[in-house]
PDB file of N, CA and C in Angstrom:
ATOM      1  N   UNK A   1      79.092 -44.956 -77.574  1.00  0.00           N
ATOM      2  CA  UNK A   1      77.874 -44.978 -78.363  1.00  0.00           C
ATOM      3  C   UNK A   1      77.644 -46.404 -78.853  1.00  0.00           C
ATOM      4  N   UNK A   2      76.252 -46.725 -78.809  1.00  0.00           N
ATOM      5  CA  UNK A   2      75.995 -48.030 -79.329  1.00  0.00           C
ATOM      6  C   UNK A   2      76.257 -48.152 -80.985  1.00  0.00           C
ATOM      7  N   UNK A   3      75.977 -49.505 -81.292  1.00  0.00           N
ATOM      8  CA  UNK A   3      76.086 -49.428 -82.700  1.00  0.00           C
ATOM      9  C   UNK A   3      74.759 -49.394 -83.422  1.00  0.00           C
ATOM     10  N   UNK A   4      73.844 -49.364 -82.759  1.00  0.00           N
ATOM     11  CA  UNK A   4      72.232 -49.052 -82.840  1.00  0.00           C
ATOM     12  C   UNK A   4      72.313 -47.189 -83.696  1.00  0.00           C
ATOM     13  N   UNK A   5      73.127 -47.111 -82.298  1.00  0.00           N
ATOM     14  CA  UNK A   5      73.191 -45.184 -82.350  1.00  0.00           C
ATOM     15  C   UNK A   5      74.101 -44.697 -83.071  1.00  0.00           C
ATOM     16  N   UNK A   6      75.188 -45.275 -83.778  1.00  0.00           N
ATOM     17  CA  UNK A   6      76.447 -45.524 -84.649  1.00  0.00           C
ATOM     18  C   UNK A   6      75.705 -45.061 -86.119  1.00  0.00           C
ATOM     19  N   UNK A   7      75.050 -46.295 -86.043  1.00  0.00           N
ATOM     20  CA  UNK A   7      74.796 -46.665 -87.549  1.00  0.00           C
ATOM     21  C   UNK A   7      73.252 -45.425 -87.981  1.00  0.00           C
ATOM     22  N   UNK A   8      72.763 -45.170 -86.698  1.00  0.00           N
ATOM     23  CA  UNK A   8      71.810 -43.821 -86.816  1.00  0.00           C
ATOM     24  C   UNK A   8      72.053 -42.787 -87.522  1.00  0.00           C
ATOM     25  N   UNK A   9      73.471 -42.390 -86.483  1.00  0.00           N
ATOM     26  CA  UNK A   9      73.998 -41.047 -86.676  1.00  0.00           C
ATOM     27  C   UNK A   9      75.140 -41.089 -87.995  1.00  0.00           C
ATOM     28  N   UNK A  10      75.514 -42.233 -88.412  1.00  0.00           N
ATOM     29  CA  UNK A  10      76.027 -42.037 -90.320  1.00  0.00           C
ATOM     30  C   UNK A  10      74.878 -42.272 -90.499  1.00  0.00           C
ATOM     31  N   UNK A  11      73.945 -42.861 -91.153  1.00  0.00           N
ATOM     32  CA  UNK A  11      72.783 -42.571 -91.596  1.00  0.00           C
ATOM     33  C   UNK A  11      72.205 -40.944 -91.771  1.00  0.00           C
ATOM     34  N   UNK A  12      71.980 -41.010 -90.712  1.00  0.00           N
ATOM     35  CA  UNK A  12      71.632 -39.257 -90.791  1.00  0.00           C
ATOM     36  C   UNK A  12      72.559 -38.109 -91.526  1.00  0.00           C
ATOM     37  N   UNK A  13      74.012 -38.141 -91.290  1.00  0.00           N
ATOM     38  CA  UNK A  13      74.992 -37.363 -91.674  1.00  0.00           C
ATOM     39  C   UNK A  13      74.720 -37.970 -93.512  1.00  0.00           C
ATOM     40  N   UNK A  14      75.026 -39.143 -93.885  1.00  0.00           N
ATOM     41  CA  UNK A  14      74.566 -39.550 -95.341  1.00  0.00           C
ATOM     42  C   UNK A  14      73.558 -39.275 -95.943  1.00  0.00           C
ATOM     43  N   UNK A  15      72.621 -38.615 -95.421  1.00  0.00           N
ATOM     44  CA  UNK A  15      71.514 -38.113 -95.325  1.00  0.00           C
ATOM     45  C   UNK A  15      70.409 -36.716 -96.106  1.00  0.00           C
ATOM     46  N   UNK A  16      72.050 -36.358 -94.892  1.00  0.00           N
ATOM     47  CA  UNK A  16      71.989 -34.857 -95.076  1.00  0.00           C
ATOM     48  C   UNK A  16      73.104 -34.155 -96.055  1.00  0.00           C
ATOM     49  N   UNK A  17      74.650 -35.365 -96.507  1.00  0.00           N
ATOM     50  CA  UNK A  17      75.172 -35.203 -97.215  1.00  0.00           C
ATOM     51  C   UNK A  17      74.242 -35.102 -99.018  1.00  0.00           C
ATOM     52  N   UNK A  18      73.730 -36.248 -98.965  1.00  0.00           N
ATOM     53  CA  UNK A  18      72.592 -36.710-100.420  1.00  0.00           C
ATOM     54  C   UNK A  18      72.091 -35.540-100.659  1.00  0.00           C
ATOM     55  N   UNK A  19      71.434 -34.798 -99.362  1.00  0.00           N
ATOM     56  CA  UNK A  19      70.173 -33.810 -99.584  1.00  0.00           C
ATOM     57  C   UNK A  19      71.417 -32.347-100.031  1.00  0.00           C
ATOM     58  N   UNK A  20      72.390 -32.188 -99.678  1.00  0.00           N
ATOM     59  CA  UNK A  20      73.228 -31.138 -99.644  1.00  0.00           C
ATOM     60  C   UNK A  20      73.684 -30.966-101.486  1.00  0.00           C
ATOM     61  N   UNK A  21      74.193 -32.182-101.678  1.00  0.00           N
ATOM     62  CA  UNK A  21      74.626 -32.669-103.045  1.00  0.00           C
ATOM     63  C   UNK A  21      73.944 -32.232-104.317  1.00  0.00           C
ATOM     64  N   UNK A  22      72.367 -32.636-103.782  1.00  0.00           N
ATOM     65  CA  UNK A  22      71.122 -32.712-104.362  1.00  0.00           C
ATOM     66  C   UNK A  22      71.098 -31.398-104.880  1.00  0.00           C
ATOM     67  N   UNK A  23      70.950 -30.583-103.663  1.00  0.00           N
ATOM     68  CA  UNK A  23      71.099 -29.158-104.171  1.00  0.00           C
ATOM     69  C   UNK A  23      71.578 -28.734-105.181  1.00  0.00           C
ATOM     70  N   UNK A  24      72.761 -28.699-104.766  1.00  0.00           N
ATOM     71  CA  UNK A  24      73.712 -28.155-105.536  1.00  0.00           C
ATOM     72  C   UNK A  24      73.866 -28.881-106.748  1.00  0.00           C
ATOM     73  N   UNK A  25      73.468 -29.910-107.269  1.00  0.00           N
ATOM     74  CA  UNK A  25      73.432 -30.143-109.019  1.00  0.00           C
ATOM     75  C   UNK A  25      71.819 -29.237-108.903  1.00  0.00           C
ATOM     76  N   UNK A  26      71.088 -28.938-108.241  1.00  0.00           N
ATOM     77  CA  UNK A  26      69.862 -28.557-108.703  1.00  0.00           C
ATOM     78  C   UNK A  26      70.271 -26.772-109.034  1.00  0.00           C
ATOM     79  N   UNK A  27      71.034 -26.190-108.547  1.00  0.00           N
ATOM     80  CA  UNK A  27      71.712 -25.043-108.704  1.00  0.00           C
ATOM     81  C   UNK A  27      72.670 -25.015-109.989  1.00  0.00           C
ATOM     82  N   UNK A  28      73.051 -26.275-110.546  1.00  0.00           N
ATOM     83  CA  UNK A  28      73.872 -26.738-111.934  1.00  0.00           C
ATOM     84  C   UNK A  28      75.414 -26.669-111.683  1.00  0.00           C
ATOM     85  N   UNK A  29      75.628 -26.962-109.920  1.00  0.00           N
ATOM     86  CA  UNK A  29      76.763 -27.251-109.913  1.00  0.00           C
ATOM     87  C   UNK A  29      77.165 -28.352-109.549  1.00  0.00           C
ATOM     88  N   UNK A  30      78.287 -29.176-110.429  1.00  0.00           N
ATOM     89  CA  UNK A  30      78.765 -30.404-110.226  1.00  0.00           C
ATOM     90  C   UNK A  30      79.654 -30.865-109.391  1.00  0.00           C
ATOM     91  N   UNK A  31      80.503 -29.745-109.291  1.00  0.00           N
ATOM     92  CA  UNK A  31      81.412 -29.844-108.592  1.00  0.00           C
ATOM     93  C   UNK A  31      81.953 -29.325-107.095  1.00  0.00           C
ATOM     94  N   UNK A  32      80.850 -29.749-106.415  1.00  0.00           N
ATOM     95  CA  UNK A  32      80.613 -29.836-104.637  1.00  0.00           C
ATOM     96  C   UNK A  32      81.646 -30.542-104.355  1.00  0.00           C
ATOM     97  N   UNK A  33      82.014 -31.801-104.530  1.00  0.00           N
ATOM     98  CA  UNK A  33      83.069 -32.472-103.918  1.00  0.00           C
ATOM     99  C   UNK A  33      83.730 -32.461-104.649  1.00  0.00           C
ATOM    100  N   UNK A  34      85.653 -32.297-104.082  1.00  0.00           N
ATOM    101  CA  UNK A  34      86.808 -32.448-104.831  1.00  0.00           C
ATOM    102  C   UNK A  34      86.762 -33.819-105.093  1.00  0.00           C
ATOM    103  N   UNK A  35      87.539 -34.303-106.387  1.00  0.00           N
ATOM    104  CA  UNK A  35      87.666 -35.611-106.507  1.00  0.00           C
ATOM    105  C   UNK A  35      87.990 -36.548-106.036  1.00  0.00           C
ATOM    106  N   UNK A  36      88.965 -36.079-104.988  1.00  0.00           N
ATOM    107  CA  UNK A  36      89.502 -37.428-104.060  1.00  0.00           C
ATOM    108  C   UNK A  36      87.969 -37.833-102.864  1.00  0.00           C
ATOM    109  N   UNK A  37      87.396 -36.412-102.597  1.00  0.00           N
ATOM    110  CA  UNK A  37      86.263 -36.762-101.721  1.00  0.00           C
ATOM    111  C   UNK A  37      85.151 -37.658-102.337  1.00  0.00           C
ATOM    112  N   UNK A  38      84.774 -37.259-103.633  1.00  0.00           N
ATOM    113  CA  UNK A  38      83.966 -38.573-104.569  1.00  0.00           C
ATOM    114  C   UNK A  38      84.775 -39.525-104.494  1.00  0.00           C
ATOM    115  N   UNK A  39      85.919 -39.739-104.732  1.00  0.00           N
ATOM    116  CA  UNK A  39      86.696 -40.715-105.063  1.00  0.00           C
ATOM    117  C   UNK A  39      86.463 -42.035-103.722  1.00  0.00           C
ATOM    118  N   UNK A  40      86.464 -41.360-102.620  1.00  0.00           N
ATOM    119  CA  UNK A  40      86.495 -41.644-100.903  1.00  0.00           C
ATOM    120  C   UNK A  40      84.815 -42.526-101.348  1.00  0.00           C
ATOM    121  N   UNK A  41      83.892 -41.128-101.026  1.00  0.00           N
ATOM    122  CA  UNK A  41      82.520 -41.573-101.209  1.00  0.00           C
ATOM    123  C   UNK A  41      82.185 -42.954-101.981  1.00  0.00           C
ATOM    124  N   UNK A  42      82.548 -43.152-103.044  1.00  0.00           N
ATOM    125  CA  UNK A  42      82.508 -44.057-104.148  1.00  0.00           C
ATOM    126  C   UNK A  42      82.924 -45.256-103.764  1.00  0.00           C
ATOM    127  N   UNK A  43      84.171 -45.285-103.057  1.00  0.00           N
ATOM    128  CA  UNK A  43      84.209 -46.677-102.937  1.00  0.00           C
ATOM    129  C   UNK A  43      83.909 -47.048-101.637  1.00  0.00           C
ATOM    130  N   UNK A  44      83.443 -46.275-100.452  1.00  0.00           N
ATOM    131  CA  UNK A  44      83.071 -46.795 -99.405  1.00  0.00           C
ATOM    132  C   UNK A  44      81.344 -47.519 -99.651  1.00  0.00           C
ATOM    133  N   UNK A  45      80.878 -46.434-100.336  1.00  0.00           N
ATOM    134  CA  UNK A  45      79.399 -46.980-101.209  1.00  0.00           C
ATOM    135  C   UNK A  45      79.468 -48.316-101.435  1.00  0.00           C
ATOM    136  N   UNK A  46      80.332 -48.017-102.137  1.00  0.00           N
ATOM    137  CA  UNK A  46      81.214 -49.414-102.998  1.00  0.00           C
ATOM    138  C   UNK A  46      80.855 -50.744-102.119  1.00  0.00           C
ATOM    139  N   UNK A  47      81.731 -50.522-101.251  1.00  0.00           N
ATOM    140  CA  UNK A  47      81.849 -51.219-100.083  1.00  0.00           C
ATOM    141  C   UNK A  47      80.788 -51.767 -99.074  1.00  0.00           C
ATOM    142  N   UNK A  48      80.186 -50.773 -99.109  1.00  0.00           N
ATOM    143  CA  UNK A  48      79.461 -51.478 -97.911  1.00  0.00           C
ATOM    144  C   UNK A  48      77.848 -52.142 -98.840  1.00  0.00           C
ATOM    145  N   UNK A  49      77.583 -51.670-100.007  1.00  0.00           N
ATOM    146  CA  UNK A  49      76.657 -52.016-100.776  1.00  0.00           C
ATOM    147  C   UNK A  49      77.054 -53.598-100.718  1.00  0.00           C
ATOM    148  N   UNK A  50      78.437 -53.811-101.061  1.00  0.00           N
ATOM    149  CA  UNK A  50      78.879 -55.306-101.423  1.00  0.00           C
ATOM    150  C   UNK A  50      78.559 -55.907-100.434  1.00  0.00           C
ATOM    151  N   UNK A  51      78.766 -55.202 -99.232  1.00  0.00           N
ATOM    152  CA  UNK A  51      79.317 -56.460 -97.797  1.00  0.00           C
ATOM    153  C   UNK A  51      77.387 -56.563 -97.873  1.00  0.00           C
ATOM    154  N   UNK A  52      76.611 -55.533 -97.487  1.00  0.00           N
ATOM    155  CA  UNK A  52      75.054 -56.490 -97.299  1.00  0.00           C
ATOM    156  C   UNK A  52      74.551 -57.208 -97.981  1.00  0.00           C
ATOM    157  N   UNK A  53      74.754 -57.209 -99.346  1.00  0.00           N
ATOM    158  CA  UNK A  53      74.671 -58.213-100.775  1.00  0.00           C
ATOM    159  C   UNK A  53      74.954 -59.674 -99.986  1.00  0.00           C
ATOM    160  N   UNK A  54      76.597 -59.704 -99.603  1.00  0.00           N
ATOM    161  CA  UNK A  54      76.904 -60.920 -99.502  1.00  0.00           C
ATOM    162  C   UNK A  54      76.443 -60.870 -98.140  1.00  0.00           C
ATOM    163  N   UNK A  55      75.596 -60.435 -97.436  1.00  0.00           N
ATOM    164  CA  UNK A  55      75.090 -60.520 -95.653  1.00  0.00           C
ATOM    165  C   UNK A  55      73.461 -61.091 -96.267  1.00  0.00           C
ATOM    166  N   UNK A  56      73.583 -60.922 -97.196  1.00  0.00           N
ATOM    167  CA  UNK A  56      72.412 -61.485 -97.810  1.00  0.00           C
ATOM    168  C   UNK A  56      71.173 -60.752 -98.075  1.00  0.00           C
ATOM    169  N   UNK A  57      71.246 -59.672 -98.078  1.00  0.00           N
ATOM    170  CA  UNK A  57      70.269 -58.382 -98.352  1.00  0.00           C
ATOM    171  C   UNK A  57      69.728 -58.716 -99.356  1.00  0.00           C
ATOM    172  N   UNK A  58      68.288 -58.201 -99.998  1.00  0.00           N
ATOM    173  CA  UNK A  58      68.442 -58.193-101.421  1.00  0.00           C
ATOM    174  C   UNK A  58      67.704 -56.500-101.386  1.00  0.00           C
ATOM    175  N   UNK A  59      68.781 -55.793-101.159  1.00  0.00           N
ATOM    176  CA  UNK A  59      68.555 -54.586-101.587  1.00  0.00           C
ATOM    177  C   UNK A  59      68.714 -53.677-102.334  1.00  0.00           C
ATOM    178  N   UNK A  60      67.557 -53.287-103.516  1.00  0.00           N
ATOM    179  CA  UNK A  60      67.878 -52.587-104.839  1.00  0.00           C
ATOM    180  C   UNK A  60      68.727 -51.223-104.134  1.00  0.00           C
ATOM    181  N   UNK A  61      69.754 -51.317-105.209  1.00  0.00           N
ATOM    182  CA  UNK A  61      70.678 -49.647-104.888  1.00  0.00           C
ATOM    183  C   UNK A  61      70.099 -48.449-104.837  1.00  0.00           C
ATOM    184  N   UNK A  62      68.932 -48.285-106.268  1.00  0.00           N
ATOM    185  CA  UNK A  62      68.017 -47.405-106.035  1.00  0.00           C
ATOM    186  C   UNK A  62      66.556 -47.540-105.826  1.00  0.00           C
ATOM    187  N   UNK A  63      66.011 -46.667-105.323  1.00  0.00           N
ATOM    188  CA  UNK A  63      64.760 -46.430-104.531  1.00  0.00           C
ATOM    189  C   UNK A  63      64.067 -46.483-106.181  1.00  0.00           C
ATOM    190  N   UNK A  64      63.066 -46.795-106.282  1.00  0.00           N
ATOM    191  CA  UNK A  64      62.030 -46.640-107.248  1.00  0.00           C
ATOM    192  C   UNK A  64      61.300 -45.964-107.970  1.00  0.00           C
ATOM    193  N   UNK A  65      61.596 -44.398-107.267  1.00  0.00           N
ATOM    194  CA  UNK A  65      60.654 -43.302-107.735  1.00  0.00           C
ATOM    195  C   UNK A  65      62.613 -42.853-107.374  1.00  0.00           C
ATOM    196  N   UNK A  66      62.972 -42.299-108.425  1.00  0.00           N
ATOM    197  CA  UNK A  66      64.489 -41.915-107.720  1.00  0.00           C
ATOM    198  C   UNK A  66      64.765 -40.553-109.197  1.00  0.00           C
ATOM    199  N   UNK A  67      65.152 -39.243-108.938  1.00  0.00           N
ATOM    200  CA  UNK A  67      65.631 -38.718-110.180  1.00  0.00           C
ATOM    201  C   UNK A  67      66.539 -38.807-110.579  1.00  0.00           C
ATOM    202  N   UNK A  68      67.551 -40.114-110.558  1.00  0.00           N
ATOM    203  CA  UNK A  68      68.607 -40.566-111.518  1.00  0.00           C
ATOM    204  C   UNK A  68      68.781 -41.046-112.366  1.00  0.00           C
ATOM    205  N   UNK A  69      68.917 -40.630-113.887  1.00  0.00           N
ATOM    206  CA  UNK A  69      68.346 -41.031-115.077  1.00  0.00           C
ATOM    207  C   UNK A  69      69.257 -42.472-115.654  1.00  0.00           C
ATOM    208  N   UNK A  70      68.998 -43.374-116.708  1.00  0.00           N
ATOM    209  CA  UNK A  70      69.552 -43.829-117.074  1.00  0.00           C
ATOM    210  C   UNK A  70      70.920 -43.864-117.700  1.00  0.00           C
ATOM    211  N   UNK A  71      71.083 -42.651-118.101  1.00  0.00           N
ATOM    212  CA  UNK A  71      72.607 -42.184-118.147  1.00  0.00           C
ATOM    213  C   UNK A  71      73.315 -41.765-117.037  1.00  0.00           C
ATOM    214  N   UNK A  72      72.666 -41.367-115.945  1.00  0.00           N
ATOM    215  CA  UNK A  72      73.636 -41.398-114.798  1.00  0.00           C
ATOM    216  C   UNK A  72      74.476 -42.709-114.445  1.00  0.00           C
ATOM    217  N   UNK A  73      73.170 -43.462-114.395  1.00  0.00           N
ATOM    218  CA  UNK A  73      73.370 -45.162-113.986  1.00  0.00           C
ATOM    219  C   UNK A  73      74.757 -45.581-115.228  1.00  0.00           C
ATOM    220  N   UNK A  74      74.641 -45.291-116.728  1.00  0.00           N
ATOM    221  CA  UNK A  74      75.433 -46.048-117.150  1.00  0.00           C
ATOM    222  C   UNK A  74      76.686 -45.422-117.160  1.00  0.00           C
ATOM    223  N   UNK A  75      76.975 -43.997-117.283  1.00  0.00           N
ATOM    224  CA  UNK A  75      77.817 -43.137-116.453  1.00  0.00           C
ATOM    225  C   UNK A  75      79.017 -43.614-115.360  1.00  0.00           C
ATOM    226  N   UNK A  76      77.933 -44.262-114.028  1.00  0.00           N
ATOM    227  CA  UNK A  76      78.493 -44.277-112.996  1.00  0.00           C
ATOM    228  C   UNK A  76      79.148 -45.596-113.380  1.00  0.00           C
ATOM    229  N   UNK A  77      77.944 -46.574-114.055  1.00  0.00           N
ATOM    230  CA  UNK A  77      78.458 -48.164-113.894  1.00  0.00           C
ATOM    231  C   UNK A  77      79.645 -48.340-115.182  1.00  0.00           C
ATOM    232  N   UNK A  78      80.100 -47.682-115.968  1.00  0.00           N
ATOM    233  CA  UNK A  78      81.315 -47.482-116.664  1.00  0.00           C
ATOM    234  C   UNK A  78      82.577 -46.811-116.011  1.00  0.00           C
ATOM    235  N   UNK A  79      82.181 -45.971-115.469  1.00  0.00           N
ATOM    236  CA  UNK A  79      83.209 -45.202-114.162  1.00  0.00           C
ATOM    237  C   UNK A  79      83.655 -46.603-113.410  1.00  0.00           C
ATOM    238  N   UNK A  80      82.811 -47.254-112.929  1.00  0.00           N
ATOM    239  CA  UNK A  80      82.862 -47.894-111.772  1.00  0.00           C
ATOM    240  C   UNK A  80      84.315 -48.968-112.733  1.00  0.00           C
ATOM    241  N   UNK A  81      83.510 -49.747-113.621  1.00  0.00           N
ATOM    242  CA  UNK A  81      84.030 -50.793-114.138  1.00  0.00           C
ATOM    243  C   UNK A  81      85.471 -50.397-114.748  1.00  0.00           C
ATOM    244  N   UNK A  82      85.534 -49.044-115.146  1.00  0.00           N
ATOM    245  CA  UNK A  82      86.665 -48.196-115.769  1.00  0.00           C
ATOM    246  C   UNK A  82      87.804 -48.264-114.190  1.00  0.00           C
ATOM    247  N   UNK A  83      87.461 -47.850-113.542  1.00  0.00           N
ATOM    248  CA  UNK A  83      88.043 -47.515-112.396  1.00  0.00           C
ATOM    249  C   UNK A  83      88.884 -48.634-111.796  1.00  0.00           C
ATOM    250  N   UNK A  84      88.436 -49.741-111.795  1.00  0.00           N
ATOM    251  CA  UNK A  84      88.196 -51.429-111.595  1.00  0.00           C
ATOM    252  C   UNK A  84      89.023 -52.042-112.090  1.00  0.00           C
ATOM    253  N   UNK A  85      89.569 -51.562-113.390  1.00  0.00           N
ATOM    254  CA  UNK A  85      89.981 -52.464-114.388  1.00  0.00           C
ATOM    255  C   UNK A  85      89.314 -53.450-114.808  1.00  0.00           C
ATOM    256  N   UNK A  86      88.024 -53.476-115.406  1.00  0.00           N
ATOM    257  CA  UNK A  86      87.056 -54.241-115.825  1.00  0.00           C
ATOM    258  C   UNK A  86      86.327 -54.158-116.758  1.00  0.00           C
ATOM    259  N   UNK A  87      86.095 -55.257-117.581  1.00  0.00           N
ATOM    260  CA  UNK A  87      84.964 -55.031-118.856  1.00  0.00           C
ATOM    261  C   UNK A  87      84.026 -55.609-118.747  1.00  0.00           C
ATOM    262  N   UNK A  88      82.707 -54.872-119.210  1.00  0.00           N
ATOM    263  CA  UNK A  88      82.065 -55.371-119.150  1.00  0.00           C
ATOM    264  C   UNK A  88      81.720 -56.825-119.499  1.00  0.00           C
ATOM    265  N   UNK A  89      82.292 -57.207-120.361  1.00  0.00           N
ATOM    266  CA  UNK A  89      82.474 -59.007-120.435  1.00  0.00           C
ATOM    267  C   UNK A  89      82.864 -59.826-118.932  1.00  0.00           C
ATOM    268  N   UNK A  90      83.259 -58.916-117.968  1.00  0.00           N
ATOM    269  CA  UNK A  90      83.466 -59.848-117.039  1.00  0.00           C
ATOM    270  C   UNK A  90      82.493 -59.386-116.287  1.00  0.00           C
ATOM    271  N   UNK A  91      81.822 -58.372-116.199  1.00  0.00           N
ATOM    272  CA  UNK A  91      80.842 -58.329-115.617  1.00  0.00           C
ATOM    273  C   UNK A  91      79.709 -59.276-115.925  1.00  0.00           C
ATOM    274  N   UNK A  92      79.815 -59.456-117.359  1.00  0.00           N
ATOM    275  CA  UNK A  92      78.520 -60.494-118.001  1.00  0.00           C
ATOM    276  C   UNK A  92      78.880 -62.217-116.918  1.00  0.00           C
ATOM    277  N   UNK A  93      80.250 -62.400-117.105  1.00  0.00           N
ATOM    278  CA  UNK A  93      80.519 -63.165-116.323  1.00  0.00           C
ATOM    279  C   UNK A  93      80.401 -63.194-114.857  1.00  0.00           C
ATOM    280  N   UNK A  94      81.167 -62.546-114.044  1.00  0.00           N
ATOM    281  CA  UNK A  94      80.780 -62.984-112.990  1.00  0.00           C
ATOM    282  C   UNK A  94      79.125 -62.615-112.398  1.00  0.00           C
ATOM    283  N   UNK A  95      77.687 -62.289-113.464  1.00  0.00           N
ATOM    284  CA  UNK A  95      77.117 -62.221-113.222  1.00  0.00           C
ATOM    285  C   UNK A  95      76.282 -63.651-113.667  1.00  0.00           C
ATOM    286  N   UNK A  96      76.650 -64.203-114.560  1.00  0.00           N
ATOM    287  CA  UNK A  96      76.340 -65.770-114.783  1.00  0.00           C
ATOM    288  C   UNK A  96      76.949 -66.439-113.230  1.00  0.00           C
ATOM    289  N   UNK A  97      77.833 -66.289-113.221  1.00  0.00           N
ATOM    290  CA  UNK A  97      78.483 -67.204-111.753  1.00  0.00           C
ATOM    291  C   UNK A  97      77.591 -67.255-110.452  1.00  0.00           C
ATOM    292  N   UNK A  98      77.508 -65.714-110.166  1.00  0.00           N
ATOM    293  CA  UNK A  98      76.661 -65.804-109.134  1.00  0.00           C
ATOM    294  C   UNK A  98      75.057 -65.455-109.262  1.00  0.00           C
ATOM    295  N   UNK A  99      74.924 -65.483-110.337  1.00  0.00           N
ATOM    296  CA  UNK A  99      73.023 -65.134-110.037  1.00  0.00           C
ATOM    297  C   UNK A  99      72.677 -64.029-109.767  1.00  0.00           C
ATOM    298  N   UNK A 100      73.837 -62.786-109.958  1.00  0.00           N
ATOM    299  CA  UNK A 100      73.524 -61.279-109.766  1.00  0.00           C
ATOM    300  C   UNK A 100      72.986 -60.372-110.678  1.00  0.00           C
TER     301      UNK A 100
END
C-alpha cells in the first residue's frame, strides 16, 4: 500500500474511532476506552501533532465550530502537563522560546 493510501486508511479508521467515542459520551458514557488505550491514543496524538508543528504546519488542534468546552481543553492540557512532569511555568517558558 502506498503512503498516499496509508495515511487515507488511518485517517478514516481515526475517523470513525472520534465518531464512535462521540457517541458514547453522548449516551453519558466515559468510559469506552480502558486507560492504557487513552493512555496509547494520547500520546501518539501527542506525537504526531508535534512532529507537523515542527514540519512546519500551522495547524490549530481544534476545528473552530468544535463541541469541546473550555474545561475539557484545560482538563486535558493539565493531564497532559501532569503526565509530563511539567508546570505550567515551563510551559510559559518554553512558549517565550519558541513563539508557540
Amino acid at each position: 500500500m502506498s503512503s498516499p493510501e496509508a495515511a487515507a486508511d488511518v485517517t478514516a479508521d481515526a475517523s470513525r474511532l472520534a465518531a464512535e467515542i462521540e457517541r458514547g459520551l453522548q449516551d453519558g458514557r466515559s468510559d469506552l476506552l480502558a486507560p492504557e488505550a487513552l493512555q496509547d491514543l494520547m500520546a501518539a496524538l501527542c506525537k504526531v501533532y508535534s512532529a507537523r508543528i515542527e514540519a512546519g504546519d500551522d495547524l490549530p488542534l481544534l476545528r473552530t465550530r468544535t463541541t469541546v468546552t473550555s474545561t475539557d481543553v484545560m482538563a486535558t492540557a493539565s493531564g497532559l502537563l501532569k503526565g509530563a512532569n511539567l508546570a505550567v511555568f515551563e510551559l510559559g517558558m518554553w512558549q517565550s522560546w519558541t513563539g508557540r
